[in-house]
ModelCIF file with pLDDT and N, C-alpha, C, O atoms, coordinates in Angstrom:
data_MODEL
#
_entry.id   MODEL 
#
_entity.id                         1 
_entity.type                       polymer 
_entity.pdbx_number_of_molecules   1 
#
_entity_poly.entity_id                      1 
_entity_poly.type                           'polypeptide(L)' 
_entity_poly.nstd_linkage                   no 
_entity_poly.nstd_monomer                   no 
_entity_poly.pdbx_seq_one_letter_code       
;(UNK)(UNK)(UNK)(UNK)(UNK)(UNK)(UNK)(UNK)(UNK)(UNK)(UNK)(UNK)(UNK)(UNK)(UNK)(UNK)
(UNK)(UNK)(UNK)(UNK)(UNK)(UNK)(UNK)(UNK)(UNK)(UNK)(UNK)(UNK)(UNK)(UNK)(UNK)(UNK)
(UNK)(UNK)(UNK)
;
_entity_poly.pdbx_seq_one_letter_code_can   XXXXXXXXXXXXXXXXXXXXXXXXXXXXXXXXXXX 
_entity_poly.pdbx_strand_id                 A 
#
loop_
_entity_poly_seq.entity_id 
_entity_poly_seq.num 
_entity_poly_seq.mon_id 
_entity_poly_seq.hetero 
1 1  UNK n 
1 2  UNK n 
1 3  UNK n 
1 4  UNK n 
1 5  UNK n 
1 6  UNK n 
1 7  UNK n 
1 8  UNK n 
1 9  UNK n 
1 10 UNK n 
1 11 UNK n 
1 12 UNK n 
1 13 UNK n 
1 14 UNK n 
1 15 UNK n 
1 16 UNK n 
1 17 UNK n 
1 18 UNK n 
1 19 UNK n 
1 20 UNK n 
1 21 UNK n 
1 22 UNK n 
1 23 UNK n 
1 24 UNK n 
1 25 UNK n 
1 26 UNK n 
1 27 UNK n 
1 28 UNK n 
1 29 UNK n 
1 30 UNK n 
1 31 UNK n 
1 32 UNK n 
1 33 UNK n 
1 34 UNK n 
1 35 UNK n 
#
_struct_asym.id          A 
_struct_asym.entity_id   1 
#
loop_
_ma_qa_metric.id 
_ma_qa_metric.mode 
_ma_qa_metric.name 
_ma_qa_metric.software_group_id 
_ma_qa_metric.type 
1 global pLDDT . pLDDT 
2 local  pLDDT . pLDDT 
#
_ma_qa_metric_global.metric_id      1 
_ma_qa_metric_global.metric_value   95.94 
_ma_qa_metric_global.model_id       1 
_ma_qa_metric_global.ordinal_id     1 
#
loop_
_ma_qa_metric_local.label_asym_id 
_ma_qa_metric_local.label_comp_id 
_ma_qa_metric_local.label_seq_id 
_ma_qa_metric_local.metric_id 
_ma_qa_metric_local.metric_value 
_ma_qa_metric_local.model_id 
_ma_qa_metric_local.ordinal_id 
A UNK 1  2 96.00 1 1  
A UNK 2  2 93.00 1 2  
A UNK 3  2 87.00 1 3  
A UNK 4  2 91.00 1 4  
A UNK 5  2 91.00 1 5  
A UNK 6  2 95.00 1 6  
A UNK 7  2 97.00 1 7  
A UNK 8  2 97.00 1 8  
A UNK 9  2 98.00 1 9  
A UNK 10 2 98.00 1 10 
A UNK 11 2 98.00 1 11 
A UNK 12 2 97.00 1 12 
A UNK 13 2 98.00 1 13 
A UNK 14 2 98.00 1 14 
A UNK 15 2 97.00 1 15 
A UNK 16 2 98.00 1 16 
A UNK 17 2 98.00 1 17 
A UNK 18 2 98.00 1 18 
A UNK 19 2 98.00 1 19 
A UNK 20 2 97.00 1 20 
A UNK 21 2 96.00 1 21 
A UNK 22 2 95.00 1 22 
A UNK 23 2 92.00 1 23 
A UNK 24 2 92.00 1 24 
A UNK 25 2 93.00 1 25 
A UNK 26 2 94.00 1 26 
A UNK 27 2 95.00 1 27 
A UNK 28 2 97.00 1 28 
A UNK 29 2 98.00 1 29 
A UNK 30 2 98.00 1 30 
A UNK 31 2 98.00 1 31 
A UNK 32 2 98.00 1 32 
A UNK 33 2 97.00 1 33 
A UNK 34 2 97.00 1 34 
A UNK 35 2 98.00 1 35 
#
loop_
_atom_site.group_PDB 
_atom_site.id 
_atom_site.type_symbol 
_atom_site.label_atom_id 
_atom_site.label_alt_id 
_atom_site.label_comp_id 
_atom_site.label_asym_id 
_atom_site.label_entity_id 
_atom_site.label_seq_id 
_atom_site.pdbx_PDB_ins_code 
_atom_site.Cartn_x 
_atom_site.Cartn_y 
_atom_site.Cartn_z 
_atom_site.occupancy 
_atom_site.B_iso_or_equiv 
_atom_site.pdbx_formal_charge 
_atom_site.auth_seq_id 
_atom_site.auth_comp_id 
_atom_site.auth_asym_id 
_atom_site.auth_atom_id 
_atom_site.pdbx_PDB_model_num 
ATOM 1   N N  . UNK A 1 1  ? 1.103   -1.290 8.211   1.00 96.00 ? 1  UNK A N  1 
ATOM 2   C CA . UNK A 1 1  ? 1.638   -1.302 9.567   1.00 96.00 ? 1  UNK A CA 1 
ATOM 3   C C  . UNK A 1 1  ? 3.105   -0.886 9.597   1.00 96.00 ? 1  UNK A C  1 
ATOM 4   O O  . UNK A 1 1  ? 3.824   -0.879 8.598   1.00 96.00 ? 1  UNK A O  1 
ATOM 5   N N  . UNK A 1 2  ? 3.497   -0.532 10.856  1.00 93.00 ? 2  UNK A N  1 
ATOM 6   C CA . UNK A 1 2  ? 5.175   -0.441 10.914  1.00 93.00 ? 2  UNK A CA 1 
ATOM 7   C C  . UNK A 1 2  ? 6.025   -1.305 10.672  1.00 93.00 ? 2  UNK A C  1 
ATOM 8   O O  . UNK A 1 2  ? 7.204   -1.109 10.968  1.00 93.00 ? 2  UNK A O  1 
ATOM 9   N N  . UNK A 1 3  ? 5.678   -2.248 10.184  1.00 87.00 ? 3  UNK A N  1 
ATOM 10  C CA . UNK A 1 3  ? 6.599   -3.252 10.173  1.00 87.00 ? 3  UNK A CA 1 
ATOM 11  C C  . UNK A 1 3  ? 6.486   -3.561 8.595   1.00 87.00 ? 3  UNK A C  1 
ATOM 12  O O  . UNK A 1 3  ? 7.304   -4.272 8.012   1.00 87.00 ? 3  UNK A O  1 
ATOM 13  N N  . UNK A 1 4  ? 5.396   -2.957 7.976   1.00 91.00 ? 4  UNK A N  1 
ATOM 14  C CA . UNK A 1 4  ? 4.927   -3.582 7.095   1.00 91.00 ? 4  UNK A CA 1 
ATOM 15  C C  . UNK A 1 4  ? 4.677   -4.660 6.678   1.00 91.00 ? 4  UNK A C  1 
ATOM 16  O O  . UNK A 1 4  ? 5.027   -4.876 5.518   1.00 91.00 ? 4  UNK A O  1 
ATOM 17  N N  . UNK A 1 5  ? 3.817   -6.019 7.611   1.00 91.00 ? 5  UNK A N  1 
ATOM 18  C CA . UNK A 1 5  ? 3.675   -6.817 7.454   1.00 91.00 ? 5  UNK A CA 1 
ATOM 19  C C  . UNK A 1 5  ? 1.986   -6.907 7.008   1.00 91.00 ? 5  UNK A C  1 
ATOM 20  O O  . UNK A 1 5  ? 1.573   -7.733 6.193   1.00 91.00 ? 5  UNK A O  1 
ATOM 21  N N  . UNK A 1 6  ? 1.225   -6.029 7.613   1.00 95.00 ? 6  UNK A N  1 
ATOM 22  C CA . UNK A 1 6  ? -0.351  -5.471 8.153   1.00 95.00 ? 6  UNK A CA 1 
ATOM 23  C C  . UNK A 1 6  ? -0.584  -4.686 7.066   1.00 95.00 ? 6  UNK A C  1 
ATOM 24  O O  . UNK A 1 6  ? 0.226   -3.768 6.939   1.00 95.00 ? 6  UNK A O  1 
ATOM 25  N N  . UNK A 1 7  ? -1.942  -4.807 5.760   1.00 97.00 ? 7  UNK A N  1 
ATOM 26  C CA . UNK A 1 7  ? -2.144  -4.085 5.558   1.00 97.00 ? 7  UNK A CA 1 
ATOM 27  C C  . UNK A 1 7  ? -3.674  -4.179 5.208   1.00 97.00 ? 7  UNK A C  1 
ATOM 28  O O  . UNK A 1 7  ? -4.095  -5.336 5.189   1.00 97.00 ? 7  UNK A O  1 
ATOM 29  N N  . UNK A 1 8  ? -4.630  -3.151 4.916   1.00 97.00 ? 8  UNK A N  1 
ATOM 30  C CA . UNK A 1 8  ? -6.092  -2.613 4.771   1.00 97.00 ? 8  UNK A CA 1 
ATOM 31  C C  . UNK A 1 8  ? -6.015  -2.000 3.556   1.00 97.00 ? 8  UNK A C  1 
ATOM 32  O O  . UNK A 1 8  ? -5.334  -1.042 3.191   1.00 97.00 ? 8  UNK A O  1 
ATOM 33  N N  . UNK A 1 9  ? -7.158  -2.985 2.724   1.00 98.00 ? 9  UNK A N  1 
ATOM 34  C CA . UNK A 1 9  ? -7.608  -1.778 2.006   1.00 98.00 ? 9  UNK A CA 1 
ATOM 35  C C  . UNK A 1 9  ? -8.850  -1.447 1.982   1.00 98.00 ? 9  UNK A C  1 
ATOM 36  O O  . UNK A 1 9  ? -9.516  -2.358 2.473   1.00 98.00 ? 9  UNK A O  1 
ATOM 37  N N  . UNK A 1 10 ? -9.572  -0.452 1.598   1.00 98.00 ? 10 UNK A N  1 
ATOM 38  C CA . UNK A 1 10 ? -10.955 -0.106 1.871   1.00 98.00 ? 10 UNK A CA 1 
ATOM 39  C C  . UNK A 1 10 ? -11.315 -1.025 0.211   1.00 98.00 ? 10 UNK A C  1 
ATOM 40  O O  . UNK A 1 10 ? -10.547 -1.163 -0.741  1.00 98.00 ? 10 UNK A O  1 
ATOM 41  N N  . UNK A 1 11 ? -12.803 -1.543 0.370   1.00 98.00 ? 11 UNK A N  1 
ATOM 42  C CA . UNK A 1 11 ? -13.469 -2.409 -0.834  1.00 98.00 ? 11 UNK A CA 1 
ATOM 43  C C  . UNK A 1 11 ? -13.202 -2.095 -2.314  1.00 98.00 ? 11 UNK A C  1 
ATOM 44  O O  . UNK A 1 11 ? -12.760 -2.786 -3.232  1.00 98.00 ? 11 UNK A O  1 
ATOM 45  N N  . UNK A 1 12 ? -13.627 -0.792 -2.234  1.00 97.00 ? 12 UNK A N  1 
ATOM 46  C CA . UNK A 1 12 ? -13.373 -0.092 -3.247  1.00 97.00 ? 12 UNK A CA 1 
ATOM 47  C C  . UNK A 1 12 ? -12.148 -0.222 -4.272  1.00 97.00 ? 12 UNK A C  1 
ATOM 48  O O  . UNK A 1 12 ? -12.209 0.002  -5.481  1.00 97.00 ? 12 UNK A O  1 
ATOM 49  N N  . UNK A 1 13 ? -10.692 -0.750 -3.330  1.00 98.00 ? 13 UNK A N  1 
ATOM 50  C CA . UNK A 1 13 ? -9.771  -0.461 -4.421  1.00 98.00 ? 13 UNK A CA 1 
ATOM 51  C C  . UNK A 1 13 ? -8.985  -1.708 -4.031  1.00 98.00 ? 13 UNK A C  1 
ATOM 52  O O  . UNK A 1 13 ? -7.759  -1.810 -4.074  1.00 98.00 ? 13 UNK A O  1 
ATOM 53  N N  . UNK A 1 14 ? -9.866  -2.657 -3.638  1.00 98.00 ? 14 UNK A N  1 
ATOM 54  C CA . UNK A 1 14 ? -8.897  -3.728 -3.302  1.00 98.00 ? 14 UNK A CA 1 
ATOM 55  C C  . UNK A 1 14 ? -8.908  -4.464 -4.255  1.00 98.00 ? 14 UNK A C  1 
ATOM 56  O O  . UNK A 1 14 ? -9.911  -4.406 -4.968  1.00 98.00 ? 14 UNK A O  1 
ATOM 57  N N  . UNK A 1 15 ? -7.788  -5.443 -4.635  1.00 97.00 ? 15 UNK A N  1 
ATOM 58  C CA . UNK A 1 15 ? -7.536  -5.597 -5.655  1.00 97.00 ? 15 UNK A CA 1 
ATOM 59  C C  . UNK A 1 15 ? -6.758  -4.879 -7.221  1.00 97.00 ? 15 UNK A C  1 
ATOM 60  O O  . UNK A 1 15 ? -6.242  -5.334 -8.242  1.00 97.00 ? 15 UNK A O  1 
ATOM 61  N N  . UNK A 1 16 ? -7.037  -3.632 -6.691  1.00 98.00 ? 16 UNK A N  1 
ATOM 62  C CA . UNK A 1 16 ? -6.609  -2.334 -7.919  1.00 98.00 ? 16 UNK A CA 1 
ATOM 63  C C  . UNK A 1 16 ? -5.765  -1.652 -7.261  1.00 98.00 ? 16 UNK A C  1 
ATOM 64  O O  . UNK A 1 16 ? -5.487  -0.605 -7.845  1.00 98.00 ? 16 UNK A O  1 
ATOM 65  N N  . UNK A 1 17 ? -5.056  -1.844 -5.964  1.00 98.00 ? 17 UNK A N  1 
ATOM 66  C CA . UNK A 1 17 ? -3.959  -0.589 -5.438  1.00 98.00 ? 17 UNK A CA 1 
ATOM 67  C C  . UNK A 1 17 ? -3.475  -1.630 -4.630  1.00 98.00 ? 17 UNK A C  1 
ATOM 68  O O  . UNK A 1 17 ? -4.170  -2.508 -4.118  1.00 98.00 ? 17 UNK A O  1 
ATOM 69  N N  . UNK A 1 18 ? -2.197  -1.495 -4.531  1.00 98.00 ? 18 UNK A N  1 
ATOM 70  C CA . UNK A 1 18 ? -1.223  -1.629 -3.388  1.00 98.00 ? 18 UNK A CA 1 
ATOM 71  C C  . UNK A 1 18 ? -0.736  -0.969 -2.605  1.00 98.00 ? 18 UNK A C  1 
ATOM 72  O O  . UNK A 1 18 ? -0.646  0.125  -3.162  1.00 98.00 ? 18 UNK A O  1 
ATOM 73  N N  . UNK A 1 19 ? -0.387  -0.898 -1.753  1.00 98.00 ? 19 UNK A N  1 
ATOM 74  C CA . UNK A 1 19 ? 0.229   0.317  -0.520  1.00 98.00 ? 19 UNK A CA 1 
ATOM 75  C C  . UNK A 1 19 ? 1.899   -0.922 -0.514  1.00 98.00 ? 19 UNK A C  1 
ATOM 76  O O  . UNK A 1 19 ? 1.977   -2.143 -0.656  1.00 98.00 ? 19 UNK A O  1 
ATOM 77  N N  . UNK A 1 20 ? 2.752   -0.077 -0.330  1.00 97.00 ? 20 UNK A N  1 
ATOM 78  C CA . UNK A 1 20 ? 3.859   -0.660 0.326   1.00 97.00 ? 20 UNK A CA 1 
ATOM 79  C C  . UNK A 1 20 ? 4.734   0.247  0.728   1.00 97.00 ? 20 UNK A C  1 
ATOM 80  O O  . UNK A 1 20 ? 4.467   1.408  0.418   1.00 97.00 ? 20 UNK A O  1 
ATOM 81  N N  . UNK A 1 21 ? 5.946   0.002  1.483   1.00 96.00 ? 21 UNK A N  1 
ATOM 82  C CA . UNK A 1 21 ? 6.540   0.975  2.534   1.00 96.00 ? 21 UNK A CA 1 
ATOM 83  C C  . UNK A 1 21 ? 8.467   0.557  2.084   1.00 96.00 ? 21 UNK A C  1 
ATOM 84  O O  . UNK A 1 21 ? 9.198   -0.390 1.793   1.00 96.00 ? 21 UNK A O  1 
ATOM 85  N N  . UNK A 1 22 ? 8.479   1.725  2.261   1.00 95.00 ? 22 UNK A N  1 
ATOM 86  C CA . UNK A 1 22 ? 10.533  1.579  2.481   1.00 95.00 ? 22 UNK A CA 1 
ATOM 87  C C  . UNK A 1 22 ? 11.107  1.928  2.829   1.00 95.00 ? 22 UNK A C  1 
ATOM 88  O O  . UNK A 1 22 ? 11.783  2.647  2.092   1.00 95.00 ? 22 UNK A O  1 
ATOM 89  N N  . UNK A 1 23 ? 11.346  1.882  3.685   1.00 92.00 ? 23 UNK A N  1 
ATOM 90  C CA . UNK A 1 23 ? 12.226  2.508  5.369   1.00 92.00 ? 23 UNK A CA 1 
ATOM 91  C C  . UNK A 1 23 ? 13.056  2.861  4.972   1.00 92.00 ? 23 UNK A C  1 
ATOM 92  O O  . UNK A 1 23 ? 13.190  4.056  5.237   1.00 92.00 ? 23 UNK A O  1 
ATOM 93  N N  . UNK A 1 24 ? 13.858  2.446  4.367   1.00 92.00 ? 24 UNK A N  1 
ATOM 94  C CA . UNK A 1 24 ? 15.455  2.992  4.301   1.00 92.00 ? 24 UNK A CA 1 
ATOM 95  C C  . UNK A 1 24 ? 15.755  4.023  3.638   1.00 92.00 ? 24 UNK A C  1 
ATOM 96  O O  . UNK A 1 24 ? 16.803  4.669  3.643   1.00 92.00 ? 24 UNK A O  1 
ATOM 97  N N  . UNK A 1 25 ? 14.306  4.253  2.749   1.00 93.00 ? 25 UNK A N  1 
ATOM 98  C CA . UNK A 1 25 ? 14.006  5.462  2.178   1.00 93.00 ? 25 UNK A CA 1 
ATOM 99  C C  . UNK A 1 25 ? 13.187  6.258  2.425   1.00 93.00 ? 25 UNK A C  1 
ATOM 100 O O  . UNK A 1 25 ? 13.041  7.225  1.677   1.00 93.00 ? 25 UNK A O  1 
ATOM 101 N N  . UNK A 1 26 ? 12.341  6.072  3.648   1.00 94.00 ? 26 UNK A N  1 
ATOM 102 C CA . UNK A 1 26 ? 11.602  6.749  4.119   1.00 94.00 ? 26 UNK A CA 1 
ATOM 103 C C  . UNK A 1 26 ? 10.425  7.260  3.324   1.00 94.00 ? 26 UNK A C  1 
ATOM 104 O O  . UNK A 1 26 ? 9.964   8.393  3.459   1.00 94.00 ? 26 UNK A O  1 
ATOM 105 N N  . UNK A 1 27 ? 9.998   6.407  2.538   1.00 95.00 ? 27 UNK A N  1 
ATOM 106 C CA . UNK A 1 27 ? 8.772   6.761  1.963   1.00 95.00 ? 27 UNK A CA 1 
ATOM 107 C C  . UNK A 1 27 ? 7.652   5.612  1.798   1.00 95.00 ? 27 UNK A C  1 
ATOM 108 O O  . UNK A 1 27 ? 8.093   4.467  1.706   1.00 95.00 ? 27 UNK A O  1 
ATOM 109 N N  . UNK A 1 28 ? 6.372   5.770  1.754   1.00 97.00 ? 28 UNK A N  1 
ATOM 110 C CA . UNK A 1 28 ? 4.779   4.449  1.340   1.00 97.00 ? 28 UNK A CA 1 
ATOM 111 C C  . UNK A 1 28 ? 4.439   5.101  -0.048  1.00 97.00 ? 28 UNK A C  1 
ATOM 112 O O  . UNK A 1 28 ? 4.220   6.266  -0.380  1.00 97.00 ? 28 UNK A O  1 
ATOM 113 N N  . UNK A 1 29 ? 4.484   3.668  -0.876  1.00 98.00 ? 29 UNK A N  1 
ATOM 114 C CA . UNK A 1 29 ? 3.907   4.339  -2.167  1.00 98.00 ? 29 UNK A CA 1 
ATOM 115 C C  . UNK A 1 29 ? 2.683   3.491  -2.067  1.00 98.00 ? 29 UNK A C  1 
ATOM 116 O O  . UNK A 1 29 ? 2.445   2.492  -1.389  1.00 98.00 ? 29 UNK A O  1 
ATOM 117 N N  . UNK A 1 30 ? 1.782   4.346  -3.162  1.00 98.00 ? 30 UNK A N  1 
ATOM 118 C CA . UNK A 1 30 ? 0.326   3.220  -3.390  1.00 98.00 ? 30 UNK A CA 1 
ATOM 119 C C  . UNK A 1 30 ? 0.760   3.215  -5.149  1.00 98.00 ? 30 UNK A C  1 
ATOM 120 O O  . UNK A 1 30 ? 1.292   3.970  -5.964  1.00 98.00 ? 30 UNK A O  1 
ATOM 121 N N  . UNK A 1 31 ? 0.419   2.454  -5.120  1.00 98.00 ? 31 UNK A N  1 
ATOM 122 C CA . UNK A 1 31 ? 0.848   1.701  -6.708  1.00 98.00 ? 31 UNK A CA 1 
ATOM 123 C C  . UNK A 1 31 ? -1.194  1.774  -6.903  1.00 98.00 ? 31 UNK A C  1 
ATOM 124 O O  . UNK A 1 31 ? -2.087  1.424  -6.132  1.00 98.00 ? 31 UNK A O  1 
ATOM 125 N N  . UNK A 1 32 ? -1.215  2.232  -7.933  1.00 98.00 ? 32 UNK A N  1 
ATOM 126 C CA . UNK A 1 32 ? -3.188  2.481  -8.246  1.00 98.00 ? 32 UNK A CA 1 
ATOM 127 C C  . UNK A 1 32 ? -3.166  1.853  -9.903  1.00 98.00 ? 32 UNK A C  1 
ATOM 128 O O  . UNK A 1 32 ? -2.555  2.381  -10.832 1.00 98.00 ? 32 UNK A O  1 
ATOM 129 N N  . UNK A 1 33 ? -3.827  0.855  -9.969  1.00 97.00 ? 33 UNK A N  1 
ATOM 130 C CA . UNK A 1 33 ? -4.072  0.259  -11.046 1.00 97.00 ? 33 UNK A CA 1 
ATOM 131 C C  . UNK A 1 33 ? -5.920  0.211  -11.553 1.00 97.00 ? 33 UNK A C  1 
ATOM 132 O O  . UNK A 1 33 ? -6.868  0.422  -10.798 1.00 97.00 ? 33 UNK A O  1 
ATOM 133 N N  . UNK A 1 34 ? -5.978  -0.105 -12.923 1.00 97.00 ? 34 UNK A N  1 
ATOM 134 C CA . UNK A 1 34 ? -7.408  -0.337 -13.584 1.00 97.00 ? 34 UNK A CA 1 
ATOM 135 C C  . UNK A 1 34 ? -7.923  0.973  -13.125 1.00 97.00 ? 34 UNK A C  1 
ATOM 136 O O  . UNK A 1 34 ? -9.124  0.794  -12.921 1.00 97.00 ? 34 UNK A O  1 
ATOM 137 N N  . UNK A 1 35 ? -7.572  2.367  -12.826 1.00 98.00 ? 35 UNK A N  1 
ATOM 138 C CA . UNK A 1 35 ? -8.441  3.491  -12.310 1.00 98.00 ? 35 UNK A CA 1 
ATOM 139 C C  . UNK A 1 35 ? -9.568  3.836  -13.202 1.00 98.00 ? 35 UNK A C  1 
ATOM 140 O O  . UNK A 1 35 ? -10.348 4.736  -12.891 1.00 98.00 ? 35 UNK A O  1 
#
């Protein structure tokens, strides 16, 4: 979400990826683990 408080992951990779966000840098990384 915009605020980055809100987030979804589809079944598949939950647990194994993170999404997170950084405004001040203007970029969302997904961090992908156990692939």
């Amino acid at each position: 979400s915009r605020n980055g408080v809100y987030m979804f992951y589809a079944d598949s990779v939950k647990g194994r990826f993170t999404i997170s966000r950084d405004d001040t840098n203007n970029k969302v990384d997904l961090q992908m683990g156990s692939l």
